[in-house]
PDB file of N, CA and C in Angstrom:
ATOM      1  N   UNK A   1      27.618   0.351  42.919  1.00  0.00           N
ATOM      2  CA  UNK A   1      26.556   1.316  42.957  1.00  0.00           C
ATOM      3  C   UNK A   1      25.246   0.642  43.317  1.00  0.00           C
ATOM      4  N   UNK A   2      24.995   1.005  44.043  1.00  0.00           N
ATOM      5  CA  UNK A   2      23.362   0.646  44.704  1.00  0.00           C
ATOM      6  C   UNK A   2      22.460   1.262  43.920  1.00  0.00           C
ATOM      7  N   UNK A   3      21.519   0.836  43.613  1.00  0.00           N
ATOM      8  CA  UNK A   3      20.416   1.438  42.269  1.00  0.00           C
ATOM      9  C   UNK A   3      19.033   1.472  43.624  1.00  0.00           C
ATOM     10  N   UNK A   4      18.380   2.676  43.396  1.00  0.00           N
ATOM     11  CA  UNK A   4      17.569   2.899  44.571  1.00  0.00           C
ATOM     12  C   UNK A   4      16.205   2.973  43.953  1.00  0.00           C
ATOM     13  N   UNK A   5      15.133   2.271  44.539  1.00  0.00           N
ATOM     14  CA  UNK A   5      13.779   1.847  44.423  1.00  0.00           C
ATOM     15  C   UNK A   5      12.429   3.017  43.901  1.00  0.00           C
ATOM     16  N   UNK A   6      12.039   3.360  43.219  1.00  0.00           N
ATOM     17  CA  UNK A   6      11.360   4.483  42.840  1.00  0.00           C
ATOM     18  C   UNK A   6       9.928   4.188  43.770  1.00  0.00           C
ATOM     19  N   UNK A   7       9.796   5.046  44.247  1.00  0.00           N
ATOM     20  CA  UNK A   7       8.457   5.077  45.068  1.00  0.00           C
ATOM     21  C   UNK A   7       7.515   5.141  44.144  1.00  0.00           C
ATOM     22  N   UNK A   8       6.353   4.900  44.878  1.00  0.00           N
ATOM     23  CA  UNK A   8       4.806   4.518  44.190  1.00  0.00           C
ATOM     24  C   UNK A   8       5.012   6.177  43.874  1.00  0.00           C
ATOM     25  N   UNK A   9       4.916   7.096  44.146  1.00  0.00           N
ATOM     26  CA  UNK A   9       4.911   8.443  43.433  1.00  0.00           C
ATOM     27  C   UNK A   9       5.351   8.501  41.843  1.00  0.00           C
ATOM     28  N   UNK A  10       6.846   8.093  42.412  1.00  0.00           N
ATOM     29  CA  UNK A  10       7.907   8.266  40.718  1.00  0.00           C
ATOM     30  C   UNK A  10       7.009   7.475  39.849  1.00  0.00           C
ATOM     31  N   UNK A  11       6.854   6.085  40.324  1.00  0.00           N
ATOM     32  CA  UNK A  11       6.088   5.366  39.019  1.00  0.00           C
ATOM     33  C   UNK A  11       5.291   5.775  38.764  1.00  0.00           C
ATOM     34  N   UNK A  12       3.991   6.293  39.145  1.00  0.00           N
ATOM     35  CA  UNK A  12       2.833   7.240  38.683  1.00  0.00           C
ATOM     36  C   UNK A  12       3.519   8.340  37.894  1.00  0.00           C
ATOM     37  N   UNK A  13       3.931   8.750  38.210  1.00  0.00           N
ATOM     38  CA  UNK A  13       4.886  10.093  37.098  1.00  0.00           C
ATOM     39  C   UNK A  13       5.386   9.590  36.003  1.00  0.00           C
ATOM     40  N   UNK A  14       6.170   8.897  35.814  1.00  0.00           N
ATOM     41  CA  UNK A  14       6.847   8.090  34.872  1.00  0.00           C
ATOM     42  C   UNK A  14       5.828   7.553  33.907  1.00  0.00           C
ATOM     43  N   UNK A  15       4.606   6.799  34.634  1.00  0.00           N
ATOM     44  CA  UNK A  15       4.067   6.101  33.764  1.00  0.00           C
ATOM     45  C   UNK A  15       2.870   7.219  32.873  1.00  0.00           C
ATOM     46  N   UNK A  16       2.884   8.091  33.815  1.00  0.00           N
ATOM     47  CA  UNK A  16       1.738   9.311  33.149  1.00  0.00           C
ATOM     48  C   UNK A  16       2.638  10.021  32.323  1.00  0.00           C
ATOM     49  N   UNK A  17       3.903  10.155  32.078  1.00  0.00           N
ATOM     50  CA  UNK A  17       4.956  10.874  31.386  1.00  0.00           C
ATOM     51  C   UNK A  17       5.218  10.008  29.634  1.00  0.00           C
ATOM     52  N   UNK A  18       5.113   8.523  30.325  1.00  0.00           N
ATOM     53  CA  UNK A  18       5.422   7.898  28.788  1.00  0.00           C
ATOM     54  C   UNK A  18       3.643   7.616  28.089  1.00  0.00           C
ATOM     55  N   UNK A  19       2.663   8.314  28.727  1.00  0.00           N
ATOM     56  CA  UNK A  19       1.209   8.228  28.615  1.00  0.00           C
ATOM     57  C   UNK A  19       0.734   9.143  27.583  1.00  0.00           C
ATOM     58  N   UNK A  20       1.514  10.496  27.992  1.00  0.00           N
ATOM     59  CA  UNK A  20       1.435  11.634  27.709  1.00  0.00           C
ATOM     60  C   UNK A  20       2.520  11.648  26.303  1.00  0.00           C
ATOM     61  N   UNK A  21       3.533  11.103  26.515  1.00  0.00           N
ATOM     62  CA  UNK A  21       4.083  10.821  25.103  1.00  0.00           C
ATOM     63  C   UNK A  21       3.809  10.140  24.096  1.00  0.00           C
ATOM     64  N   UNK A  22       3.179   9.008  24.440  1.00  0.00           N
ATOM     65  CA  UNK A  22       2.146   7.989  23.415  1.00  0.00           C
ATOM     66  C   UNK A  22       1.322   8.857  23.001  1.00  0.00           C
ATOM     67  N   UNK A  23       0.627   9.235  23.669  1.00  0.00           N
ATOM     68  CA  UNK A  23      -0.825  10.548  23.221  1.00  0.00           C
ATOM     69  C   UNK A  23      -0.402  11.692  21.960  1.00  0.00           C
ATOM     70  N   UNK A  24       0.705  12.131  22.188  1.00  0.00           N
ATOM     71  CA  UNK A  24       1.737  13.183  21.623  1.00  0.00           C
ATOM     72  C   UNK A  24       1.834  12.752  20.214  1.00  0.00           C
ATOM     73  N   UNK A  25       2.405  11.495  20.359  1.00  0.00           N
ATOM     74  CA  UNK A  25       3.365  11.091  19.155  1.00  0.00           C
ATOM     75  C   UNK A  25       1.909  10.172  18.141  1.00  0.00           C
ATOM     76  N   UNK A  26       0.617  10.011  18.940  1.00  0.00           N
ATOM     77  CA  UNK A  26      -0.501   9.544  18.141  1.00  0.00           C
ATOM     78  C   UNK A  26      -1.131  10.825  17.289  1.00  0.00           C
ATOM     79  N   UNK A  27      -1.280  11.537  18.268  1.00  0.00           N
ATOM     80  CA  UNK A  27      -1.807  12.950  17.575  1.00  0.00           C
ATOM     81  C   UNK A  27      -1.266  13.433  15.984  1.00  0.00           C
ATOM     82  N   UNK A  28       0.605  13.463  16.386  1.00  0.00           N
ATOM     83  CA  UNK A  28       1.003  13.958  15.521  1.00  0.00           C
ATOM     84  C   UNK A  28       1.398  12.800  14.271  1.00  0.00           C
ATOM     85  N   UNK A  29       1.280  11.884  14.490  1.00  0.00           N
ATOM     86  CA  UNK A  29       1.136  10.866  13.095  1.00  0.00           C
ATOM     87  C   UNK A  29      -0.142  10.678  12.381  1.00  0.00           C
ATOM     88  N   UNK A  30      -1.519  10.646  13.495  1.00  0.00           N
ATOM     89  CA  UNK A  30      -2.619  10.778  13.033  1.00  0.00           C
ATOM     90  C   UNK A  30      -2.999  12.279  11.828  1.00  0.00           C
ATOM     91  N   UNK A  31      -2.341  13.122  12.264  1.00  0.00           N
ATOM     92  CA  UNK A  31      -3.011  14.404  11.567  1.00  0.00           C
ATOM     93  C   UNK A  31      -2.065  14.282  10.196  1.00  0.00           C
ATOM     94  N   UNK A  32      -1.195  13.974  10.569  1.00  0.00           N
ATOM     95  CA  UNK A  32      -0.021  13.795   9.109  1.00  0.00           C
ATOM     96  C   UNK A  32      -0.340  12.756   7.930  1.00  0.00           C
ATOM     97  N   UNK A  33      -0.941  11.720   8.391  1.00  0.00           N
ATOM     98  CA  UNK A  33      -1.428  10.301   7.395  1.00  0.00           C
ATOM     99  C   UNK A  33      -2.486  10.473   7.305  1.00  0.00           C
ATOM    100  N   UNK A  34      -3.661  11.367   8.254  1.00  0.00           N
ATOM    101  CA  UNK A  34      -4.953  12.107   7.727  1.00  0.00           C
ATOM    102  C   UNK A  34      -5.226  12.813   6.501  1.00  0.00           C
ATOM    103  N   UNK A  35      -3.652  13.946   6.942  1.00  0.00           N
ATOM    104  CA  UNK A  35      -3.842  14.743   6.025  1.00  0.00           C
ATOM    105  C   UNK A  35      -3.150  14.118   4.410  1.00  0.00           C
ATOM    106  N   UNK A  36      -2.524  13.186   4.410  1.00  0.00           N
ATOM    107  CA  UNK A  36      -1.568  12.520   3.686  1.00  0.00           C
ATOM    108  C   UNK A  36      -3.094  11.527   2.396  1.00  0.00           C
ATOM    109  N   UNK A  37      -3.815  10.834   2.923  1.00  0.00           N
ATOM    110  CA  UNK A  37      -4.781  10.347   2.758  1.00  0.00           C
ATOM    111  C   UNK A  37      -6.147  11.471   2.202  1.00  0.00           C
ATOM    112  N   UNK A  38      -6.435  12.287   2.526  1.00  0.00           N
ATOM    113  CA  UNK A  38      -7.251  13.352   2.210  1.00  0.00           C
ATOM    114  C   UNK A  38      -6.495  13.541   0.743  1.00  0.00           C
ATOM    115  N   UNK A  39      -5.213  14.430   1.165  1.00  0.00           N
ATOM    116  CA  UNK A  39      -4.922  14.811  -0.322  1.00  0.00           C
ATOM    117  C   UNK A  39      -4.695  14.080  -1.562  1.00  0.00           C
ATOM    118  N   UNK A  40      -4.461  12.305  -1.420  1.00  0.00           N
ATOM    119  CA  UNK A  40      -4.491  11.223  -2.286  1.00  0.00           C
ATOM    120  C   UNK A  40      -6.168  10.970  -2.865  1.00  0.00           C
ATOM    121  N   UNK A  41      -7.076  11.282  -1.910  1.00  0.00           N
ATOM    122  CA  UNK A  41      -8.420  11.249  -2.434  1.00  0.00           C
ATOM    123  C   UNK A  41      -9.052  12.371  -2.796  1.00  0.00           C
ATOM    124  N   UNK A  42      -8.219  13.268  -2.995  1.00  0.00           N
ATOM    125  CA  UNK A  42      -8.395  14.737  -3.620  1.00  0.00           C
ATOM    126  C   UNK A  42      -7.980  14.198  -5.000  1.00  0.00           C
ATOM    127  N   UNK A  43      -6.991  13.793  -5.051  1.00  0.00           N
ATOM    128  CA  UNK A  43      -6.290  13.120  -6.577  1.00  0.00           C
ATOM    129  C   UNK A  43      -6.615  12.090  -7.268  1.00  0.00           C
ATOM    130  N   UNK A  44      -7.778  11.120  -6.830  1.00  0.00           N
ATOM    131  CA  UNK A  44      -8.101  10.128  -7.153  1.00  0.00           C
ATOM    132  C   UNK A  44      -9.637  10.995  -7.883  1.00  0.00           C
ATOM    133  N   UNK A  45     -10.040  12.067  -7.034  1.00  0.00           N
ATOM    134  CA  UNK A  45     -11.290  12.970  -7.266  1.00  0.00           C
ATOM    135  C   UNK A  45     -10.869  13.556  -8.691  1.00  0.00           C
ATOM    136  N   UNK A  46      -9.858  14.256  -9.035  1.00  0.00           N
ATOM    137  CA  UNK A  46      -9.231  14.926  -9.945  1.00  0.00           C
ATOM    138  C   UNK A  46      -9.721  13.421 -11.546  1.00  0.00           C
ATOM    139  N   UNK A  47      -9.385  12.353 -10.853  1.00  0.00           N
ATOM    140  CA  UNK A  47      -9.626  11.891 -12.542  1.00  0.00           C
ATOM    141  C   UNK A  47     -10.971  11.582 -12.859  1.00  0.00           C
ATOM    142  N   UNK A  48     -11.559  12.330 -12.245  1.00  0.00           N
ATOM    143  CA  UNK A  48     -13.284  12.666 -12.779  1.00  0.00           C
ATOM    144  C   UNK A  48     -13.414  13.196 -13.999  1.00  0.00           C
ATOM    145  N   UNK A  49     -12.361  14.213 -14.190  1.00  0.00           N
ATOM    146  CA  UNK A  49     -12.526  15.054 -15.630  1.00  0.00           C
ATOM    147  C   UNK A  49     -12.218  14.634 -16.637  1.00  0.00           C
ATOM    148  N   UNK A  50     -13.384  14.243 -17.711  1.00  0.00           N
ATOM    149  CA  UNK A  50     -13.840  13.576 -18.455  1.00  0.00           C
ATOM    150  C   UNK A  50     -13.228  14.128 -19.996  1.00  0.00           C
ATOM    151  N   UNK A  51     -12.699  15.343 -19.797  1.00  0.00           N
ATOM    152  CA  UNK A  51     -11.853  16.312 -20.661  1.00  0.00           C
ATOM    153  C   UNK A  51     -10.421  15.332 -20.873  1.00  0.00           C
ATOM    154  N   UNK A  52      -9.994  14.684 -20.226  1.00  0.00           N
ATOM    155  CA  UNK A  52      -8.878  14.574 -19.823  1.00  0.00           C
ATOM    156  C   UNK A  52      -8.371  12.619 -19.463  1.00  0.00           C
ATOM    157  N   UNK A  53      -9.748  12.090 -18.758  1.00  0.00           N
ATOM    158  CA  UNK A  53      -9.632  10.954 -18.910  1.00  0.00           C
ATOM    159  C   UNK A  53     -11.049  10.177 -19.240  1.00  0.00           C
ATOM    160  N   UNK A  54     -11.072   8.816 -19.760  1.00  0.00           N
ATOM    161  CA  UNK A  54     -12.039   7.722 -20.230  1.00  0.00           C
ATOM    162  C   UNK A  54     -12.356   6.819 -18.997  1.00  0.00           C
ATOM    163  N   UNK A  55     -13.035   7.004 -18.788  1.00  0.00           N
ATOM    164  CA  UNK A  55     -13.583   5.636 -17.805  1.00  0.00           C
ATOM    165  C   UNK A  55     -15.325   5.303 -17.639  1.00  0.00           C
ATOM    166  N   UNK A  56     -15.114   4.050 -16.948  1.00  0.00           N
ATOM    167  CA  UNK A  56     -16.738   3.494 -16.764  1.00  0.00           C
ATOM    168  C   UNK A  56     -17.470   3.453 -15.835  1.00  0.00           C
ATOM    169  N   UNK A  57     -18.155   3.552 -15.704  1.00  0.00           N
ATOM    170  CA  UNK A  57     -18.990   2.986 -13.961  1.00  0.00           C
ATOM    171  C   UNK A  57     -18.833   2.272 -13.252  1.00  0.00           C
ATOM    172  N   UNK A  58     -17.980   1.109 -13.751  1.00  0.00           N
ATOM    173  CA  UNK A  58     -17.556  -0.469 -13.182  1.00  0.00           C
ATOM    174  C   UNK A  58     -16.379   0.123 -12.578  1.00  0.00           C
ATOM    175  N   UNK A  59     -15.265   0.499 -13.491  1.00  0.00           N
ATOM    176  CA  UNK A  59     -14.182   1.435 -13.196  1.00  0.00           C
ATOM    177  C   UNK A  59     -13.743   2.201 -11.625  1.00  0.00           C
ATOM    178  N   UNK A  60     -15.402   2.980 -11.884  1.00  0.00           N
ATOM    179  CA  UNK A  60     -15.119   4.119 -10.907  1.00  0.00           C
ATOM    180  C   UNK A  60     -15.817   3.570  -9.688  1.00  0.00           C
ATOM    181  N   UNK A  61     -17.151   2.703  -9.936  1.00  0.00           N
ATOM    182  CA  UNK A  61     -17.520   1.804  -8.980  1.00  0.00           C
ATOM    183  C   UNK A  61     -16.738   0.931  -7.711  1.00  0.00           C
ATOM    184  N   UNK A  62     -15.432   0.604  -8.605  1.00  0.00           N
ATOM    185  CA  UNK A  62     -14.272  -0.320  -7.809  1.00  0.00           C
ATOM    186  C   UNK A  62     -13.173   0.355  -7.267  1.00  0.00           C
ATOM    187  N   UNK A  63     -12.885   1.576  -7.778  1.00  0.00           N
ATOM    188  CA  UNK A  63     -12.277   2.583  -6.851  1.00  0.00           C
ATOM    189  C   UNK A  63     -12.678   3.079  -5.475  1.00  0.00           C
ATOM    190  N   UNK A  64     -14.359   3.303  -5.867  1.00  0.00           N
ATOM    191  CA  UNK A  64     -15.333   3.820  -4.592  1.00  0.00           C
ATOM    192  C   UNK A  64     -15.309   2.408  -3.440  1.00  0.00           C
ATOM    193  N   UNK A  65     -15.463   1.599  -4.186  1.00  0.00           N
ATOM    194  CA  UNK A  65     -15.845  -0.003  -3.325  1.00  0.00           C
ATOM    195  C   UNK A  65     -14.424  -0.148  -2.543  1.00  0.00           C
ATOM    196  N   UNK A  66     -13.524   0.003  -2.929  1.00  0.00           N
ATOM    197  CA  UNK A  66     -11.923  -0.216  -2.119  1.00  0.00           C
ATOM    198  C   UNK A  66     -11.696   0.759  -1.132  1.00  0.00           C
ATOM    199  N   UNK A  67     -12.175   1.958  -1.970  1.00  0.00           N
ATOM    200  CA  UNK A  67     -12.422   3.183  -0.539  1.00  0.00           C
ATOM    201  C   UNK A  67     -12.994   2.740   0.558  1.00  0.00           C
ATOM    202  N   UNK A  68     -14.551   1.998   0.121  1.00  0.00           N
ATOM    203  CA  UNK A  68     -14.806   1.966   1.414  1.00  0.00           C
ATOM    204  C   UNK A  68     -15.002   0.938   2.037  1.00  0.00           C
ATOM    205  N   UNK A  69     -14.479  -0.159   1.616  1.00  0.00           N
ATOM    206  CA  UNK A  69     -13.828  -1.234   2.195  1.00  0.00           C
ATOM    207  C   UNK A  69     -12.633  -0.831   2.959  1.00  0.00           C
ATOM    208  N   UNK A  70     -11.324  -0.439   2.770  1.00  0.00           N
ATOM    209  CA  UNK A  70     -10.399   0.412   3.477  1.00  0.00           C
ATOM    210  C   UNK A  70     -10.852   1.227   4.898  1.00  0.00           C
ATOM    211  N   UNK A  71     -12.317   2.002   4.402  1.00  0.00           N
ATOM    212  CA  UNK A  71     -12.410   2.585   5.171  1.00  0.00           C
ATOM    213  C   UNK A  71     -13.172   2.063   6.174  1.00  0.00           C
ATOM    214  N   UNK A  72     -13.893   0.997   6.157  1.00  0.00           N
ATOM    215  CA  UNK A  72     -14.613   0.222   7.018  1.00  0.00           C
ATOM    216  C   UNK A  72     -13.914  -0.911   7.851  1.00  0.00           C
ATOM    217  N   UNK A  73     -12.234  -1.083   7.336  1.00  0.00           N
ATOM    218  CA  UNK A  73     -11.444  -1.813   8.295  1.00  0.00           C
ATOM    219  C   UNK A  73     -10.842  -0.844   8.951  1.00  0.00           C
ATOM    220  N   UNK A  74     -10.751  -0.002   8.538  1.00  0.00           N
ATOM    221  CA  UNK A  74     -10.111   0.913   9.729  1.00  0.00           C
ATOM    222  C   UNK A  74     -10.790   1.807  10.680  1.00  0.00           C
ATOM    223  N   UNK A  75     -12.058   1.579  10.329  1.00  0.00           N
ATOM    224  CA  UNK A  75     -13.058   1.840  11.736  1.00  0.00           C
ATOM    225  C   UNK A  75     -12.865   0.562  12.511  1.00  0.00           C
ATOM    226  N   UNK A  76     -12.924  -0.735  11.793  1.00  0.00           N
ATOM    227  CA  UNK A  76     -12.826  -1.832  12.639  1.00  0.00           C
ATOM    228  C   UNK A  76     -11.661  -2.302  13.688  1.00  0.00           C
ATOM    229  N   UNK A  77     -10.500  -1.608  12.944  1.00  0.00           N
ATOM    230  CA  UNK A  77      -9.090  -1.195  13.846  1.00  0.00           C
ATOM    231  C   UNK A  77      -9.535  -0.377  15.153  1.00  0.00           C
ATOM    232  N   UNK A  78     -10.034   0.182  15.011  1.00  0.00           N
ATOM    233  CA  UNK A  78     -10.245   1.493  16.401  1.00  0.00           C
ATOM    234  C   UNK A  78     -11.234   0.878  17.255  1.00  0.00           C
ATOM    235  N   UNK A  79     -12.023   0.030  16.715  1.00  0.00           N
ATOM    236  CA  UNK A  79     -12.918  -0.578  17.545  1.00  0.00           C
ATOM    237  C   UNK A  79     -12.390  -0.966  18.805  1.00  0.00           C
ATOM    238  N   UNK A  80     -12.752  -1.181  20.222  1.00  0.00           N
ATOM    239  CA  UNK A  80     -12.476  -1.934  21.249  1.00  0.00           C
ATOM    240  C   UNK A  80     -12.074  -3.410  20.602  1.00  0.00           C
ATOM    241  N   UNK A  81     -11.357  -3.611  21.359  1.00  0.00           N
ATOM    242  CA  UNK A  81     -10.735  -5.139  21.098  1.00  0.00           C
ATOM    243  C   UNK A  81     -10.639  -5.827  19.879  1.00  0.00           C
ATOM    244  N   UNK A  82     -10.030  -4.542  18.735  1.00  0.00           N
ATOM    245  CA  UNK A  82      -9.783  -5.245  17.055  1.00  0.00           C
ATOM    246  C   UNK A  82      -8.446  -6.136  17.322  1.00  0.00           C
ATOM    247  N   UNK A  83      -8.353  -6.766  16.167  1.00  0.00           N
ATOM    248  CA  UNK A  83      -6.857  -7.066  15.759  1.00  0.00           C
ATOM    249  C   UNK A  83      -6.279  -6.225  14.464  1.00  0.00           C
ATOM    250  N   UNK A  84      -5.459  -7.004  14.012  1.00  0.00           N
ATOM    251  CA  UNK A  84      -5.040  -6.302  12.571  1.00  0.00           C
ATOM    252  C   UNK A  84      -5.696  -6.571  11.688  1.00  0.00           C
ATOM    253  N   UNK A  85      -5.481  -5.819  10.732  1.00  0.00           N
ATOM    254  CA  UNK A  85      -6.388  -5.949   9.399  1.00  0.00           C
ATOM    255  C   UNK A  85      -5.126  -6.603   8.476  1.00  0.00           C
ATOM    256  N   UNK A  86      -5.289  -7.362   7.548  1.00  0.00           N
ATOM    257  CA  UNK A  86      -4.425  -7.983   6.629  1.00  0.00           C
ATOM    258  C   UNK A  86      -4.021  -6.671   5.069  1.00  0.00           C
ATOM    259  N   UNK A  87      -2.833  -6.481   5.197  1.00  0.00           N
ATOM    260  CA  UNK A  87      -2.465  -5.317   4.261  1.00  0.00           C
ATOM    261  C   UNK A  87      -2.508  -5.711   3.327  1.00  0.00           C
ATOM    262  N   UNK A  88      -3.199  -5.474   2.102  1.00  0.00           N
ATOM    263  CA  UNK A  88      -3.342  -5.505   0.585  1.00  0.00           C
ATOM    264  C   UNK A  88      -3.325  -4.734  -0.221  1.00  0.00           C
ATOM    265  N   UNK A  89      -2.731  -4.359  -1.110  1.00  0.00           N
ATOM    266  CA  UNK A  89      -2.716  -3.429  -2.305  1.00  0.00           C
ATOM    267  C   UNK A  89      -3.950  -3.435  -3.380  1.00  0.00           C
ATOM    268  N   UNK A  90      -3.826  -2.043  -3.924  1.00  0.00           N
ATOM    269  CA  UNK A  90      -5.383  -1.937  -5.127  1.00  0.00           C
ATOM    270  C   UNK A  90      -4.742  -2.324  -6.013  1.00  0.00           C
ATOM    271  N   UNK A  91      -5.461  -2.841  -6.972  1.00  0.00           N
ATOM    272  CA  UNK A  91      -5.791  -3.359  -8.197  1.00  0.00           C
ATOM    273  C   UNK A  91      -7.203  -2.937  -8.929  1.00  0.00           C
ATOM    274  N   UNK A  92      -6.640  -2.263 -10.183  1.00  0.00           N
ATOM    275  CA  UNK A  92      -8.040  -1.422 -10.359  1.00  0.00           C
ATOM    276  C   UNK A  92      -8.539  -2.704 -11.227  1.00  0.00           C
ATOM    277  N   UNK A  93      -7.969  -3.406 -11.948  1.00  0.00           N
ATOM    278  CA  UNK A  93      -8.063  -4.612 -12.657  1.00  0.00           C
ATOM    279  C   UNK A  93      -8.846  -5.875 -11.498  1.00  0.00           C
ATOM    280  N   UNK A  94      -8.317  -6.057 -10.947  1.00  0.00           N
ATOM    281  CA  UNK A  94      -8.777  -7.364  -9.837  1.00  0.00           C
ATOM    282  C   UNK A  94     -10.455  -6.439  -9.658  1.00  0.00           C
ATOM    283  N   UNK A  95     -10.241  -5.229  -9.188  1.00  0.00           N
ATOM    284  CA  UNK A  95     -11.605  -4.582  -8.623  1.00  0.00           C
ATOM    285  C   UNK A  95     -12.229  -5.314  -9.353  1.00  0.00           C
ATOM    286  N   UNK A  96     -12.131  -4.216 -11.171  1.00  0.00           N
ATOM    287  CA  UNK A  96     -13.174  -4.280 -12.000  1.00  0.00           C
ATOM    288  C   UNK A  96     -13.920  -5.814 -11.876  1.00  0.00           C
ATOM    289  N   UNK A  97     -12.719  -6.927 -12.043  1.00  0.00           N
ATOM    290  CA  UNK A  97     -13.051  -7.851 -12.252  1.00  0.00           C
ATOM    291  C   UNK A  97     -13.824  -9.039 -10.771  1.00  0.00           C
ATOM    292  N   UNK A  98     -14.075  -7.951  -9.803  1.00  0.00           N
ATOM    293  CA  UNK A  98     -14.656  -8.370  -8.947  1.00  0.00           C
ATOM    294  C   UNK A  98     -16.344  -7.853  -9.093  1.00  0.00           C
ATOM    295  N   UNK A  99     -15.951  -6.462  -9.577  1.00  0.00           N
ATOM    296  CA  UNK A  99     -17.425  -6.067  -9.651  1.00  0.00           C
ATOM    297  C   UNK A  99     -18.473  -6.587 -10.664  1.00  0.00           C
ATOM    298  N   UNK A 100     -17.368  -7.074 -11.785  1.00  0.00           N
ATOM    299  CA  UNK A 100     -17.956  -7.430 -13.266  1.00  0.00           C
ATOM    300  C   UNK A 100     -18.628  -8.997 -12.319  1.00  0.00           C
ATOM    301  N   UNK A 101     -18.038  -9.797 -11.908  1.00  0.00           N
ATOM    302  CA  UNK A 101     -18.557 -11.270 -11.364  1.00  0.00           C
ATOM    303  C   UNK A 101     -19.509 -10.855 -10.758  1.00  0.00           C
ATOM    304  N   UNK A 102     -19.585 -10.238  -9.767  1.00  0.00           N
ATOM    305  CA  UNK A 102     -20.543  -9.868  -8.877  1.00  0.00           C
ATOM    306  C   UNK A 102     -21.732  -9.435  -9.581  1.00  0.00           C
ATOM    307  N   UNK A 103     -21.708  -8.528 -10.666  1.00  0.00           N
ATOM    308  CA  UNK A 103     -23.087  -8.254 -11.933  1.00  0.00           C
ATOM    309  C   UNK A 103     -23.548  -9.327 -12.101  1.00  0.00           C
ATOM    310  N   UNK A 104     -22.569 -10.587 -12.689  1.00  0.00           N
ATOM    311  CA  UNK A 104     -23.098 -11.982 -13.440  1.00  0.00           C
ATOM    312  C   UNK A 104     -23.751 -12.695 -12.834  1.00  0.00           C
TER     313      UNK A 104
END
């Protein structure tokens, strides 16, 4: 079988076809881990009520500070010419005890 040469046409098609599918499949993961993320900081909002739970300023300080640390590498992701950001898990303990040093 002879395998036959795709003209400069096909490849323009092809390559605007798997373009158009990248675009597709960004959209629809973006709105899903958007919305996935929204409703986790809807729930993190929820232990405000003071009826229900105890906490401190340092506490809630290091929750807010990881937010937006998180959220300031992942503007830095989208930036033109980022790399990766290094994945780390919260620690409401490590926080506190970052914010408490940082007071001293």
């Amino acid at each position: 079988m002879a395998k036959t040469a795709l003209t400069d046409e096909q490849k323009a098609a092809k390559k605007a076809e798997a373009q158009a599918a990248k675009a597709a499949n960004f959209v629809r993961l973006a709105e899903a881990r958007t919305e996935k993320a929204l409703t986790a900081i809807a729930a993190i909002g929820g232990l405000s009520n003071r009826a229900t739970y105890d906490y401190t300023e340092v506490q809630t300080g290091a929750i807010l500070k990881a937010l937006e640390k998180e959220v300031l590498t992942l503007q830095g992701r989208f930036a033109p010419a980022s790399g990766t950001a290094a994945k780390g898990g919260f620690s409401l303990a490590a926080a506190v005890e970052a914010v408490e040093a940082t007071a001293e």
